[in-house]
Protein backbone atom coordinates (compact mmCIF):
# COMPACT_ATOMS: atom_id res chain seq x y z
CA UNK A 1 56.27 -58.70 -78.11
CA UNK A 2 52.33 -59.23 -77.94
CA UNK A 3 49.77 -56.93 -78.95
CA UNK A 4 48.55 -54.86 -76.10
CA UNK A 5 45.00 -56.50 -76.53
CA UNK A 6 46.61 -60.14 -75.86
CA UNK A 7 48.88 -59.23 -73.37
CA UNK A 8 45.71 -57.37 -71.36
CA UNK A 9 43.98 -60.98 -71.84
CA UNK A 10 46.83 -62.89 -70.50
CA UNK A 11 47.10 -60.67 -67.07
CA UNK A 12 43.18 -61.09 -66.74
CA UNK A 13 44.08 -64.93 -67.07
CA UNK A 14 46.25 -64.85 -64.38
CA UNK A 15 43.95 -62.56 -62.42
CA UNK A 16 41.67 -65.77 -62.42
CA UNK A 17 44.28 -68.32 -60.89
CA UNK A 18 42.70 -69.02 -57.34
CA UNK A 19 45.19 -69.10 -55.06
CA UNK A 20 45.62 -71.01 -51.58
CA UNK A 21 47.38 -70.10 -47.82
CA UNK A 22 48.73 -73.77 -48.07
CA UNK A 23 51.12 -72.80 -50.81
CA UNK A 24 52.72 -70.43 -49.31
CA UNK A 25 52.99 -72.44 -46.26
CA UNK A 26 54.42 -75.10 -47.70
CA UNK A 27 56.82 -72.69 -49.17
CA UNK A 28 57.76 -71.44 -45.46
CA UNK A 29 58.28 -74.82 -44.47
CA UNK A 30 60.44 -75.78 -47.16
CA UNK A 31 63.20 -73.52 -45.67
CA UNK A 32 63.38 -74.99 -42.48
CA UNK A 33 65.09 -72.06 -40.90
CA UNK A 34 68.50 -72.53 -42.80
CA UNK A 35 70.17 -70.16 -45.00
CA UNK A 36 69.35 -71.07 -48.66
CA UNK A 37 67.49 -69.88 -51.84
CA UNK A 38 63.88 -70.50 -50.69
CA UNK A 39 61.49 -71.64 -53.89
CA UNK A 40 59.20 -68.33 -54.62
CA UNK A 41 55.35 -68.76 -54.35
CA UNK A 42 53.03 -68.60 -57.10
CA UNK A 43 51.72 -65.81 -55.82
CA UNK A 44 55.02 -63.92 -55.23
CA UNK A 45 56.06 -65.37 -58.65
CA UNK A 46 52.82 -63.42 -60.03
CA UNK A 47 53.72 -60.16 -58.15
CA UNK A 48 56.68 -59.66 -59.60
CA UNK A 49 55.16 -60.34 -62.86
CA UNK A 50 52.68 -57.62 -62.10
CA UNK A 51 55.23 -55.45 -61.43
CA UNK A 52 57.56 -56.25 -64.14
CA UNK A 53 54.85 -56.04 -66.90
CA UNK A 54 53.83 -52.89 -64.74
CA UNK A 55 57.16 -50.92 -65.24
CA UNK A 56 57.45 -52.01 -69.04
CA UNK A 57 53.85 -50.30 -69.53
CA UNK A 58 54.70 -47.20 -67.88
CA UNK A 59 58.22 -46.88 -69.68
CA UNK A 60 55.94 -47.50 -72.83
CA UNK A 61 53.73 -44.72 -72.41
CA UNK A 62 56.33 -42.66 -71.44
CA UNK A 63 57.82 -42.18 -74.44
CA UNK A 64 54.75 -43.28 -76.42
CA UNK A 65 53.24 -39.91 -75.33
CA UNK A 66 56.30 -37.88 -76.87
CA UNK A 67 55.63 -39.42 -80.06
CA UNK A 68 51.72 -40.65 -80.29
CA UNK A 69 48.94 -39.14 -78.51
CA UNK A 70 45.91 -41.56 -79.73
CA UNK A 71 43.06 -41.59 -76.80
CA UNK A 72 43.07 -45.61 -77.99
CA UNK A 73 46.48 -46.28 -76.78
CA UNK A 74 46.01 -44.45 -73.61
CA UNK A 75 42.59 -46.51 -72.81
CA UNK A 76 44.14 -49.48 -73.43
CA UNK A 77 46.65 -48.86 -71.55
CA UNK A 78 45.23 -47.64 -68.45
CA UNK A 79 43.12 -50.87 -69.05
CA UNK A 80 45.96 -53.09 -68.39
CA UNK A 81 47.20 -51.02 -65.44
CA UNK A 82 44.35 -51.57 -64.15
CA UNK A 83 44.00 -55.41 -64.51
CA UNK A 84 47.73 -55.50 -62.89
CA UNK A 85 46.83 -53.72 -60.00
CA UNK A 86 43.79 -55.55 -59.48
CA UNK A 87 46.54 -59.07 -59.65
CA UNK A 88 48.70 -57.30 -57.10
CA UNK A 89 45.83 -56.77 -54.84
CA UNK A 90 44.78 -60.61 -55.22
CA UNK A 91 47.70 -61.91 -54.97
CA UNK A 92 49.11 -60.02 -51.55
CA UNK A 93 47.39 -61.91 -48.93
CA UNK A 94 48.56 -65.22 -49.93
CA UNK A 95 52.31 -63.89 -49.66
CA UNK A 96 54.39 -65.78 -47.21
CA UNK A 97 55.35 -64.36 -44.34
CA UNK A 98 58.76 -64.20 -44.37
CA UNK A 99 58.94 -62.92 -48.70
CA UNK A 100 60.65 -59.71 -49.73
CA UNK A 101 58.74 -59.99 -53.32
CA UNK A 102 57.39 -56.54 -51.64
CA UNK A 103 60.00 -54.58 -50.73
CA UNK A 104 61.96 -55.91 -53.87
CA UNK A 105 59.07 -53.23 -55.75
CA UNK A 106 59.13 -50.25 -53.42
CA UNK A 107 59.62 -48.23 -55.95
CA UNK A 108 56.95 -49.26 -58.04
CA UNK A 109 54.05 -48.96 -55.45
CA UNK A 110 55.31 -45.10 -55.27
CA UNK A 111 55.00 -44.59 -59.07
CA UNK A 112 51.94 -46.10 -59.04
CA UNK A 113 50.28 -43.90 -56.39
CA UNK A 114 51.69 -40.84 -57.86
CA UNK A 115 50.61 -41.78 -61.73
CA UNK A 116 46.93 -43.16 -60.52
């Protein structure tokens, strides 16, 4: 439960993590081929955290709009929307290769292209 200003300050925080390929290799490695619970990536880790925080906004402003129509509430939000998107984007190429973090949040790529 943080204000919408801190909670836009954390996901620009985490926008600024600088992120490596040799993570995510080393998270590839660590399977070895065999079937077990793989540790997730930072930046998969993040991704879903994008997402996550990504759903709770729009579910927010869904029924926010019913009730409270402030231009504010809508800047702010479309604020953070915008900072998560801009994580996603950052965060993608250093995916490894063989993570379903992506296809896990199908569904939110689609809202988000038809709500942008």
């Amino acid at each position: 439960h943080l204000s919408p200003k801190a909670l836009y300050n954390c996901v620009i925080f985490l926008n600024q993590l600088q992120l490596s390929r040799d993570e995510a290799e080393d998270v590839d490695a660590a399977t070895d081929g065999k079937k077990r619970e793989a540790p997730k990536s930072l930046p998969a880790s993040l991704i879903s955290t994008y997402f996550h925080l990504f759903e709770m906004t729009v579910k927010k402003n869904a029924s926010g709009k019913k009730k409270d129509s402030k231009q504010s509430a809508t800047d702010g939000a479309g604020r953070l929307l915008s900072a998560l998107l801009t994580g996603v984007n950052r965060a993608h190429p250093y995916l490894p290769k063989a993570d379903a973090t992506m296809e896990e949040h199908i569904d939110a790529l689609y809202r988000i292209a038809h709500t942008a």
